[in-house]
Protein backbone atom coordinates (compact mmCIF):
# COMPACT_ATOMS: atom_id res chain seq x y z
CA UNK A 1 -29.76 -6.37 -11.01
CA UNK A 2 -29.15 -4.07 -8.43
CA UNK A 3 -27.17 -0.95 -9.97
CA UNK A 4 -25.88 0.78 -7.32
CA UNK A 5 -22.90 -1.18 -7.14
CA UNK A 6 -19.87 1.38 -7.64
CA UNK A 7 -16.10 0.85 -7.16
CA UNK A 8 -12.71 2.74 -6.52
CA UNK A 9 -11.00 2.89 -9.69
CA UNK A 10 -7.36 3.08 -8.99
CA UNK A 11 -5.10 3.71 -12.43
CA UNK A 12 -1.74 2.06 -10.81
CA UNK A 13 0.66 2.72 -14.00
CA UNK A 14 0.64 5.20 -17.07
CA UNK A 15 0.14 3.34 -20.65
CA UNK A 16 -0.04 4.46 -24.24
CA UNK A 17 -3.73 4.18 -23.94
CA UNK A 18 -4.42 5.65 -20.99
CA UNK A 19 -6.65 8.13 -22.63
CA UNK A 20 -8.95 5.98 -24.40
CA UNK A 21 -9.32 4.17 -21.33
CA UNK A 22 -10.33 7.14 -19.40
CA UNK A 23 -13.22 7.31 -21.89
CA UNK A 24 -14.10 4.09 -21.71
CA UNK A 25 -14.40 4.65 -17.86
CA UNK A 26 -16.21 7.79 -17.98
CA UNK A 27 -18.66 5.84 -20.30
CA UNK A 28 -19.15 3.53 -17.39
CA UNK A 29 -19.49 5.97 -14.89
CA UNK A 30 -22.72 4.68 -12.98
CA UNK A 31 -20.43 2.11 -11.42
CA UNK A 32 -17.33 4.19 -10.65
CA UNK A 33 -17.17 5.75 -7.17
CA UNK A 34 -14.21 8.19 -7.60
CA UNK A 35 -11.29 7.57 -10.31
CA UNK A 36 -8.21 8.19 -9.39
CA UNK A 37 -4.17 7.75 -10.84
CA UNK A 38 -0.81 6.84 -8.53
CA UNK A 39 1.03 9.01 -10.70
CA UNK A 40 1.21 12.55 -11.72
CA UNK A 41 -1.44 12.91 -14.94
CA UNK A 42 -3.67 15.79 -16.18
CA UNK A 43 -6.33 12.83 -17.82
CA UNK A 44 -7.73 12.47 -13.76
CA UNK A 45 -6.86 13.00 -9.94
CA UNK A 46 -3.64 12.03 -8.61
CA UNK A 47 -2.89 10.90 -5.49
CA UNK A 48 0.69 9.72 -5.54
CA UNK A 49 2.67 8.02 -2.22
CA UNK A 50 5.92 8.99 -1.09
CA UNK A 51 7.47 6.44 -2.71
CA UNK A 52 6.94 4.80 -6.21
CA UNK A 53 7.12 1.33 -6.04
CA UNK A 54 4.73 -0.77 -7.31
CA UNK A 55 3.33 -2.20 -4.25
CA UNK A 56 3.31 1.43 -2.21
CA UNK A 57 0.96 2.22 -4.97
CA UNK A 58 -1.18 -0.22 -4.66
CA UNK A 59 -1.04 0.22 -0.46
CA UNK A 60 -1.70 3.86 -1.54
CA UNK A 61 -4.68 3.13 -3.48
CA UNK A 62 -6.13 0.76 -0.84
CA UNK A 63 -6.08 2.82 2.20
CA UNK A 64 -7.21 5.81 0.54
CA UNK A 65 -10.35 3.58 -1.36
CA UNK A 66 -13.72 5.39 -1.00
CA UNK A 67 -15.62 2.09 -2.28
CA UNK A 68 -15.21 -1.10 -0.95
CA UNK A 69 -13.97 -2.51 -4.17
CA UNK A 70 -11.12 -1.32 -6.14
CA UNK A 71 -10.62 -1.60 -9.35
CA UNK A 72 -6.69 -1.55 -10.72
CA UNK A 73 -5.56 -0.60 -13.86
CA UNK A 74 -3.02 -0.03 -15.66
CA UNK A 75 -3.03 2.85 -18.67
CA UNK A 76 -1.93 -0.47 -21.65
CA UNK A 77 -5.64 -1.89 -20.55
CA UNK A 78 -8.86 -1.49 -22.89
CA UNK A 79 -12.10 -2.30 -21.43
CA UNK A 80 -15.23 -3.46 -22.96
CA UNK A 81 -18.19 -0.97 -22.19
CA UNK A 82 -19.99 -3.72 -20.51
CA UNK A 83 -17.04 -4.64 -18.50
CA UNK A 84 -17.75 -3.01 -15.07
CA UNK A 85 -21.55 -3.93 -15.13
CA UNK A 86 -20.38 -7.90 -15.44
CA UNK A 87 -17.81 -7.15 -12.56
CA UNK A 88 -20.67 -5.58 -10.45
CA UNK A 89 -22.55 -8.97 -11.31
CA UNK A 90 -19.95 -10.98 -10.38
CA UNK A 91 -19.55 -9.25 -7.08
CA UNK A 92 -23.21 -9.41 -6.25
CA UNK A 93 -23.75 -13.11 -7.17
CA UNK A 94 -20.68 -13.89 -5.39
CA UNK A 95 -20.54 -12.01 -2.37
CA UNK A 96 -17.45 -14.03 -0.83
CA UNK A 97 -15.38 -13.44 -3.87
CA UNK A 98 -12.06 -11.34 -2.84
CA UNK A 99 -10.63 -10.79 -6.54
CA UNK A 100 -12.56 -10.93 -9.41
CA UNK A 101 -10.56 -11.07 -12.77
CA UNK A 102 -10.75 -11.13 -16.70
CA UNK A 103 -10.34 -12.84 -19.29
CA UNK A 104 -7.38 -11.38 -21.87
CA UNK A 105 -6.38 -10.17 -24.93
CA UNK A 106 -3.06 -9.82 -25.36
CA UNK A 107 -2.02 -7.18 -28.29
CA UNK A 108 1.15 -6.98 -29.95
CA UNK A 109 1.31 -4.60 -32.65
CA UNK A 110 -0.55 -6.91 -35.44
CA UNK A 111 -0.77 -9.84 -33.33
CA UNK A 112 -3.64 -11.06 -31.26
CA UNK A 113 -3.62 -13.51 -28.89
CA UNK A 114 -6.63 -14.29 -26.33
CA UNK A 115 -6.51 -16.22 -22.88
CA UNK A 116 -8.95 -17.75 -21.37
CA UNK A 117 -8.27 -17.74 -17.85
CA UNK A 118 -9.23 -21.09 -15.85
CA UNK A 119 -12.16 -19.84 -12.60
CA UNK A 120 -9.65 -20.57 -9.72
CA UNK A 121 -12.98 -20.54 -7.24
CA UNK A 122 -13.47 -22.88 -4.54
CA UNK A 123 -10.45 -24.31 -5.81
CA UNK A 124 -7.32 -21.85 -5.42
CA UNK A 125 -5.14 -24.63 -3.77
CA UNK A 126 -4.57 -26.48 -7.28
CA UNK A 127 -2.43 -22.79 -7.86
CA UNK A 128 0.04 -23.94 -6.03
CA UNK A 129 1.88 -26.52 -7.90
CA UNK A 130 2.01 -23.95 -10.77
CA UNK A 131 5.03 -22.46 -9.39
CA UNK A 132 4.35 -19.72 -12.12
CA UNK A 133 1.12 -18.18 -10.80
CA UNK A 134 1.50 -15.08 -13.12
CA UNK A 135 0.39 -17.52 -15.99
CA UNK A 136 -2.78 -18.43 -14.70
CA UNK A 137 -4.18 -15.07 -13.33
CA UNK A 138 -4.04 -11.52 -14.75
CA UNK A 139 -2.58 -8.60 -13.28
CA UNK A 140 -4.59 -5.63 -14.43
CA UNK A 141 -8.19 -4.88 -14.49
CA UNK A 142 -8.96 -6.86 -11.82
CA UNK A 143 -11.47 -5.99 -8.68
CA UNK A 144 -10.29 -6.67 -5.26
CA UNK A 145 -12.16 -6.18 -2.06
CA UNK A 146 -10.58 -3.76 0.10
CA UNK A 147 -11.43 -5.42 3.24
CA UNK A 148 -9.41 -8.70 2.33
CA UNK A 149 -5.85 -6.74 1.13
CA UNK A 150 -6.02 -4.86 4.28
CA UNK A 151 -6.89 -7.78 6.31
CA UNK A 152 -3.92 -9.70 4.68
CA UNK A 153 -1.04 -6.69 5.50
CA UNK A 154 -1.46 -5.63 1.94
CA UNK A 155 1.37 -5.77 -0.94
CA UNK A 156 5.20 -6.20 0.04
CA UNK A 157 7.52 -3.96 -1.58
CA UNK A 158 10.31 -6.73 -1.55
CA UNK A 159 8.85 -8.36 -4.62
CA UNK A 160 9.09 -5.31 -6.82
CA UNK A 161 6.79 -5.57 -9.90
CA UNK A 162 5.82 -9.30 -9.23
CA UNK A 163 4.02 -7.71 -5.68
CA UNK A 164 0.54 -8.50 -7.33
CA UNK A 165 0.71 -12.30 -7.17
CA UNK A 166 3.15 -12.45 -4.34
CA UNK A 167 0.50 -11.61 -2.50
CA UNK A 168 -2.05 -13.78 -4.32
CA UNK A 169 0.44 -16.99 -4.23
CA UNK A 170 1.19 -16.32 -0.54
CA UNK A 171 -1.76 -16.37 0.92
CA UNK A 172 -3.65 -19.22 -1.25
CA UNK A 173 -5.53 -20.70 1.64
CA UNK A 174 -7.51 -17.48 2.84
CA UNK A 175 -8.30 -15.94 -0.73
CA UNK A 176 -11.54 -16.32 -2.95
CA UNK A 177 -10.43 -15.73 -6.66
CA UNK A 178 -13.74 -15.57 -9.07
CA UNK A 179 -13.23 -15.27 -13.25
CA UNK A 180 -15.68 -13.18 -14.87
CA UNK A 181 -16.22 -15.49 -17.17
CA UNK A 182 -17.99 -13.32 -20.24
CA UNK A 183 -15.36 -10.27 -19.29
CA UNK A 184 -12.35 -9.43 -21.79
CA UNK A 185 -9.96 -7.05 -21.52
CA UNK A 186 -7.43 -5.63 -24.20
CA UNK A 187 -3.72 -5.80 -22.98
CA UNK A 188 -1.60 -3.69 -25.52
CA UNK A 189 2.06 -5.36 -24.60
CA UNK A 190 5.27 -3.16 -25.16
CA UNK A 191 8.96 -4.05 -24.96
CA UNK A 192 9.89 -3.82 -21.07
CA UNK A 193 12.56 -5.15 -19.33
CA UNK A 194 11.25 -8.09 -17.06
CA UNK A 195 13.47 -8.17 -13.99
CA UNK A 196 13.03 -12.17 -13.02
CA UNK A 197 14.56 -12.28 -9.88
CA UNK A 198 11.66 -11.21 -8.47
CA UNK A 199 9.98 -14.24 -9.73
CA UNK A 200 12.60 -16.37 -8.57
CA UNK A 201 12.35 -14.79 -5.26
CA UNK A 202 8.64 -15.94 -4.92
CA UNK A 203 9.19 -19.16 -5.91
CA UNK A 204 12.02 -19.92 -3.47
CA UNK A 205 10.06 -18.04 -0.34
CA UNK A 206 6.80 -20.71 -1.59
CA UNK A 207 9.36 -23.47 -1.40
CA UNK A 208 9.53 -22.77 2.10
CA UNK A 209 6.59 -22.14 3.13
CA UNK A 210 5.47 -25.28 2.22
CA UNK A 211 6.63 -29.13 2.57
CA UNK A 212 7.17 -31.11 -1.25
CA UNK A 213 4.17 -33.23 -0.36
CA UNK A 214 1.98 -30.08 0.14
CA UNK A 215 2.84 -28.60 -3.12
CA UNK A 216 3.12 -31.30 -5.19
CA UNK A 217 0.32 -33.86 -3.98
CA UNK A 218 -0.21 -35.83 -7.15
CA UNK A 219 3.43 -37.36 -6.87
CA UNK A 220 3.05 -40.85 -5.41
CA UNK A 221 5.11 -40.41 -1.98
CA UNK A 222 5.43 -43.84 -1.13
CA UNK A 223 8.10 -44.08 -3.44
CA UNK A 224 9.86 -40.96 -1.60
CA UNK A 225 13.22 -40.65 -3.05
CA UNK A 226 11.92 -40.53 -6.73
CA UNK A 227 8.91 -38.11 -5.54
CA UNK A 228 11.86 -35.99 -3.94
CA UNK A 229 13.62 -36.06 -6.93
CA UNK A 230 11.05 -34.65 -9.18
CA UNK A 231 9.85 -32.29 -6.67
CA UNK A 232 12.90 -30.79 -6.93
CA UNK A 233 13.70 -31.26 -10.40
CA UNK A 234 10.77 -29.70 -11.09
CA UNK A 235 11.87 -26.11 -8.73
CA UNK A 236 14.74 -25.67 -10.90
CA UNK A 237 13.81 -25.96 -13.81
CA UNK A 238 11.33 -22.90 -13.01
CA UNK A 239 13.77 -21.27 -11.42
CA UNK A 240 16.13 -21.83 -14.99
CA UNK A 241 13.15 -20.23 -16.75
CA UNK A 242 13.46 -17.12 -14.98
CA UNK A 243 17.40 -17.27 -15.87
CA UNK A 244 18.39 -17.75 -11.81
CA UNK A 245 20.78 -20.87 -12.85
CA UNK A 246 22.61 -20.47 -9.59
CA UNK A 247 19.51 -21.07 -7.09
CA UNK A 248 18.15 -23.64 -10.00
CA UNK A 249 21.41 -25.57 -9.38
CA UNK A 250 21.44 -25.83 -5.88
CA UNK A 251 17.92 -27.85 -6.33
CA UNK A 252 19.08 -30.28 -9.46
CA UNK A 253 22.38 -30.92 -7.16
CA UNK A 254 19.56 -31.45 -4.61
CA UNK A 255 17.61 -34.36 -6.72
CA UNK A 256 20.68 -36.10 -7.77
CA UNK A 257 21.38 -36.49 -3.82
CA UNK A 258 17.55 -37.52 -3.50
CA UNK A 259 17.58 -40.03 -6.51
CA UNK A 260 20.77 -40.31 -8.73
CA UNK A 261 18.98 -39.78 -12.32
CA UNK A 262 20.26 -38.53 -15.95
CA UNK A 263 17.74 -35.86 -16.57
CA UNK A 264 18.44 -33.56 -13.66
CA UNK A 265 22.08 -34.19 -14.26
CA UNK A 266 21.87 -33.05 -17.89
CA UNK A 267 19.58 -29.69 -16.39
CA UNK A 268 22.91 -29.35 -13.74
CA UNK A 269 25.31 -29.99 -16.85
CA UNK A 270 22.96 -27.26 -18.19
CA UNK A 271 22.86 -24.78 -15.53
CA UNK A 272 26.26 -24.49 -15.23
CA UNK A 273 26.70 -24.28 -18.95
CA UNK A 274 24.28 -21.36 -19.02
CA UNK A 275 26.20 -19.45 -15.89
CA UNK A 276 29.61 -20.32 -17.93
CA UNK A 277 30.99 -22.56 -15.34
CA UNK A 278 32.95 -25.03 -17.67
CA UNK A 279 35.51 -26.46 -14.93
CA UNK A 280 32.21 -27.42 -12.99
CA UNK A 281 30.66 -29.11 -15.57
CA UNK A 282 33.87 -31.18 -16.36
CA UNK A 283 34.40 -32.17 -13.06
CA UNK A 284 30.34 -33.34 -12.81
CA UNK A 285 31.04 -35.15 -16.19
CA UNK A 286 34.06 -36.85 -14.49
CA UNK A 287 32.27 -38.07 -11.25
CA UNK A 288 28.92 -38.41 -11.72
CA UNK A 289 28.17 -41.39 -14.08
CA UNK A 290 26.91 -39.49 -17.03
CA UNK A 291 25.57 -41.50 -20.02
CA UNK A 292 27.99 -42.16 -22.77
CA UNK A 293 25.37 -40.07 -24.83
CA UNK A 294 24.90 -37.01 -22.20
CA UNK A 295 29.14 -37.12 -21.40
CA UNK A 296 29.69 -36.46 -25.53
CA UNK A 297 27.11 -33.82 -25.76
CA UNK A 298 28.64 -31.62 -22.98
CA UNK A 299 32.17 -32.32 -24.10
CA UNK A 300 31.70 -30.86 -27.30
CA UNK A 301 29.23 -27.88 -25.94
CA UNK A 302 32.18 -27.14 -23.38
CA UNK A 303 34.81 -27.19 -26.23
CA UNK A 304 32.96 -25.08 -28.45
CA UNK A 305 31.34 -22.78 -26.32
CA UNK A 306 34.69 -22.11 -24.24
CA UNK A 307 36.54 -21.33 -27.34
CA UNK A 308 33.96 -19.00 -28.69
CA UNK A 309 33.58 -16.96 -25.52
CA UNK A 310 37.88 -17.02 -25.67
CA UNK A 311 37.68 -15.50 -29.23
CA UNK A 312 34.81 -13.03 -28.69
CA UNK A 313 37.11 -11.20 -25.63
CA UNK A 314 40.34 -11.11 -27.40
CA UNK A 315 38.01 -9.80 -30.21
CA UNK A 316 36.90 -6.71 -28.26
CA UNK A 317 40.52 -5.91 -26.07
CA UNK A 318 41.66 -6.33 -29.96
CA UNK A 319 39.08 -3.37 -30.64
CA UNK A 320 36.99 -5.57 -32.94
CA UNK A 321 33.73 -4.67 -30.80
CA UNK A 322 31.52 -3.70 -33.84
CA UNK A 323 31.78 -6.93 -35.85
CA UNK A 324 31.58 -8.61 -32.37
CA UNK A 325 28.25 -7.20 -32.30
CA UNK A 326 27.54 -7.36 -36.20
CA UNK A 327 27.87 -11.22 -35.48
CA UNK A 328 25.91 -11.03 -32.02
CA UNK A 329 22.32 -12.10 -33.74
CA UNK A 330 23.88 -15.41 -35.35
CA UNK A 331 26.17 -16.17 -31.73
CA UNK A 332 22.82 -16.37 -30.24
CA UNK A 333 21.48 -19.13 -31.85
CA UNK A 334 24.48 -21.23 -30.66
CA UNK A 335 24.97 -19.81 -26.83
CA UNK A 336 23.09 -16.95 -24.65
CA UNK A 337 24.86 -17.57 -21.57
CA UNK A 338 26.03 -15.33 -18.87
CA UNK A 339 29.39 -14.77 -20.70
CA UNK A 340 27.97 -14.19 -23.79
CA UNK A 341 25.90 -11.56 -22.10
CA UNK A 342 28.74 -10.18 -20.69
CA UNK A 343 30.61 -9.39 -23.66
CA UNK A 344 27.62 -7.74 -24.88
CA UNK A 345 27.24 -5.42 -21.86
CA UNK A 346 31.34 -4.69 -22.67
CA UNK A 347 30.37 -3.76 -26.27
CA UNK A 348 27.90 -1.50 -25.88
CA UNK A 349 29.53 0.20 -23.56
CA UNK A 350 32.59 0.91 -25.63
CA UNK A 351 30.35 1.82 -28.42
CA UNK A 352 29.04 4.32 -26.01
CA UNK A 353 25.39 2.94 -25.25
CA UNK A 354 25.13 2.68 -21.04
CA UNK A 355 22.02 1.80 -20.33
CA UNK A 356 21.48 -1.01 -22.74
CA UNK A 357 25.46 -2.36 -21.34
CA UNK A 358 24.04 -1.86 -18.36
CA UNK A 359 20.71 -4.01 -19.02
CA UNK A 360 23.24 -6.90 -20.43
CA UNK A 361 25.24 -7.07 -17.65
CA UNK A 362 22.43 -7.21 -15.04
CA UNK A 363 21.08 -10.39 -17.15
CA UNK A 364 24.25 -11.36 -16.91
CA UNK A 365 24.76 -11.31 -13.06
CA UNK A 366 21.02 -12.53 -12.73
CA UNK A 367 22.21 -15.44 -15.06
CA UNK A 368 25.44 -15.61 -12.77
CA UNK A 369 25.90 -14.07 -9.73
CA UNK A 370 29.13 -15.96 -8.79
CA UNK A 371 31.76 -14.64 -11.09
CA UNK A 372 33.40 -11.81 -10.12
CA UNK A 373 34.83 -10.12 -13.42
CA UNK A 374 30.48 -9.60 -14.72
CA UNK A 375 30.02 -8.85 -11.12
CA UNK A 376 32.40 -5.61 -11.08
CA UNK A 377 31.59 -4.39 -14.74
CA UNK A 378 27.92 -4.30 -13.35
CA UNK A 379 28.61 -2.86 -10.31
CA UNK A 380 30.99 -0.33 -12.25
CA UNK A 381 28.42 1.17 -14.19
CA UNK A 382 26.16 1.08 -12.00
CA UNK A 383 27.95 3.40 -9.85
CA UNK A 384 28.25 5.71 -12.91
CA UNK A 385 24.47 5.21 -13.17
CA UNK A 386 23.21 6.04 -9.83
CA UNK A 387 21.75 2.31 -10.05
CA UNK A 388 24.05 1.13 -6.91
CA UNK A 389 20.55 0.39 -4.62
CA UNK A 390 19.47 -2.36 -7.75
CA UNK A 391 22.24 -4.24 -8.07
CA UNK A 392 22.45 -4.22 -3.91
CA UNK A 393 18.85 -5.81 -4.33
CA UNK A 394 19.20 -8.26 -7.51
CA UNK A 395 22.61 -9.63 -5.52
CA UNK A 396 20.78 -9.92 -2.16
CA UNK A 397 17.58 -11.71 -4.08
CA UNK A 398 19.50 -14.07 -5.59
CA UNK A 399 22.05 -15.28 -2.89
CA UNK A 400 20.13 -14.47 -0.24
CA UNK A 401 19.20 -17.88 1.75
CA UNK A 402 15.59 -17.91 2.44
């Protein structure tokens, strides 16, 4: 093959293994152009934007690409030493191909776990059911062409760390996505907090870009009022996964109006027991024809669950905090609603821990962002925090019509 191939080779984010994957770069070097970090780092060159969000780093590296590929990386990513020679393949066999990714292996301390990643080629429309792109594509290690991101307006801030497949998932229709099919890549994970409003975000905003019977084209349609129903049965209960039970409930309440069914009432019932909204759910229990089965389940939960949350606050203005949170691992396994996480967020911040109150109470609010009480304790600290611009966003993302 033709070797001259050489790409921009952008490292986006530091990593505990940034180092050896420097090495394993330099060991490529034939087929890097110029590497290059987004951050401050003695390891290579920096060239850092004005302003450190993830997609004004990836703008950054674009515009200021020598190559006409670009390679991103991130410093928890391990390449193979034939990586970048099978990327350089891929490129040259398929000239048309906009992003060429990986396959994975995910590392967790002892723990392995490899993906195989489907070839989206020629067929990057079937994406769009998934409603949860970031399972079927990578994020790291992958080659883009520069003339295509630039072309497309490039990555939008507003999505925060899920910028990557925003712009992926937005813009489907124009993009060539090619797997390098014999390429794997180690992906050391770590503990980070995963802000899923973001996610949320892009789901909603593809919701509306798009009619039901685009996105979901294998429902039967004739039959509209069930295919409705699903459609949006099927929105919330991504929307639950990423813990937005507000915007998730607005789209069950949608498919009971569509086609009166038990299952999305039980994932209402179920939203609203999640966001701690037990008058709600007793009033849907009264007046919406619930199954004899589904109306004893949910009168029990809301008995039990309403009492516990009851006890666990006079607990802590009692000053019983600690054995609140000595019994916080075995509570879980019965509730992890937004009250729940609430009282947690209290807790630790009378025991004197800040940021992690402050990391329970924005679950919280992203679990609930009706009530008021989790809404000022969040906002509180926040203040105290200098954190007043990310609760501004996380409330605007999730209430925000779009």
């Amino acid at each position: 093959m033709d070797r001259t191939m050489r790409f921009s080779v952008a490292l986006i984010e530091n990593g505990d293994y940034l180092p050896s994957l420097v090495s394993s770069l330099q060991a490529q070097n034939e087929f890097v152009e110029e590497l290059y970090a987004t951050f401050e780092t003695d390891s290579v060159p920096s060239s850092a934007p004005a302003q450190h969000s993830l997609a004004h780093k990836l703008n950054h590296a674009i515009a200021n690409a020598k190559s006409d590929y670009i390679l991103f990386l991130n410093g928890d990513i391990e390449l193979e030493e034939e990586t970048l020679e099978e990327f350089a393949e891929v490129a040259q066999e398929y000239p048309d191909a906009d992003i060429i990714y990986p396959n994975e292996v995910f590392i967790a301390g002892e723990e392995e776990r490899i993906k195989n990643y489907e070839d989206w080629y020629q067929k990057e429309q079937l994406l769009l059911p998934s409603l949860a792109i970031e399972d079927y594509l990578p994020q790291w290690a992958v080659l883009v062409k520069k003339e295509t991101i630039q072309k497309l307006g490039g990555f939008d801030p507003r999505y925060g760390e899920h910028t990557w497949y925003a712009f992926i998932y937005k813009n489907l229709d124009k993009l060539r996505l090619k797997l390098s099919d014999l390429s794997f890549v180690n992906h050391y994970l770590s503990q980070t907090f995963v802000d899923t409003s973001y996610r949320s975000l892009l789901v909603r905003d593809i919701v509306a870009m798009h009619s039901p019977q685009e996105i979901f084209t294998s429902l039967d349609w004739s039959n509209e009022p069930v295919a409705l129903a699903t459609t949006y049965t099927l929105i919330g209960d991504r929307l639950a996964a990423y813990y937005d039970y507000f915007n998730a409930a607005k789209y069950y309440r949608n498919a009971l109006m569509a086609f009166h069914n038990q299952e999305s009432l039980k994932k209402l019932l179920q939203s609203y027991y999640q966001m701690g909204l037990f008058d709600e759910m007793k009033n849907l229990l009264q007046t919406q024809e619930p199954s004899p089965a589904l109306k004893e389940e949910y009168v029990e939960k809301i008995e039990k669950t309403s009492k516990l949350i009851k006890e666990l606050e006079k607990a802590v203005q009692e000053g019983k905090a600690q054995q609140v949170l000595m019994a916080a691992q075995d509570i879980a396994q019965f509730y992890q609603g937004a009250p729940f996480y609430n009282i947690l967020g209290v807790v630790h911040y009378l025991k004197g821990d800040p940021q992690n109150a402050y990391r329970f109470f924005y679950k919280a609010v992203t679990m609930n962002p009706l009530d008021n009480d989790i809404i000022q304790n969040l906002v509180d600290l926040a203040k105290q925090l200098h954190k007043e611009d990310e609760v501004i966003g996380l409330m605007t993302r999730l209430t925000e019509e779009v």
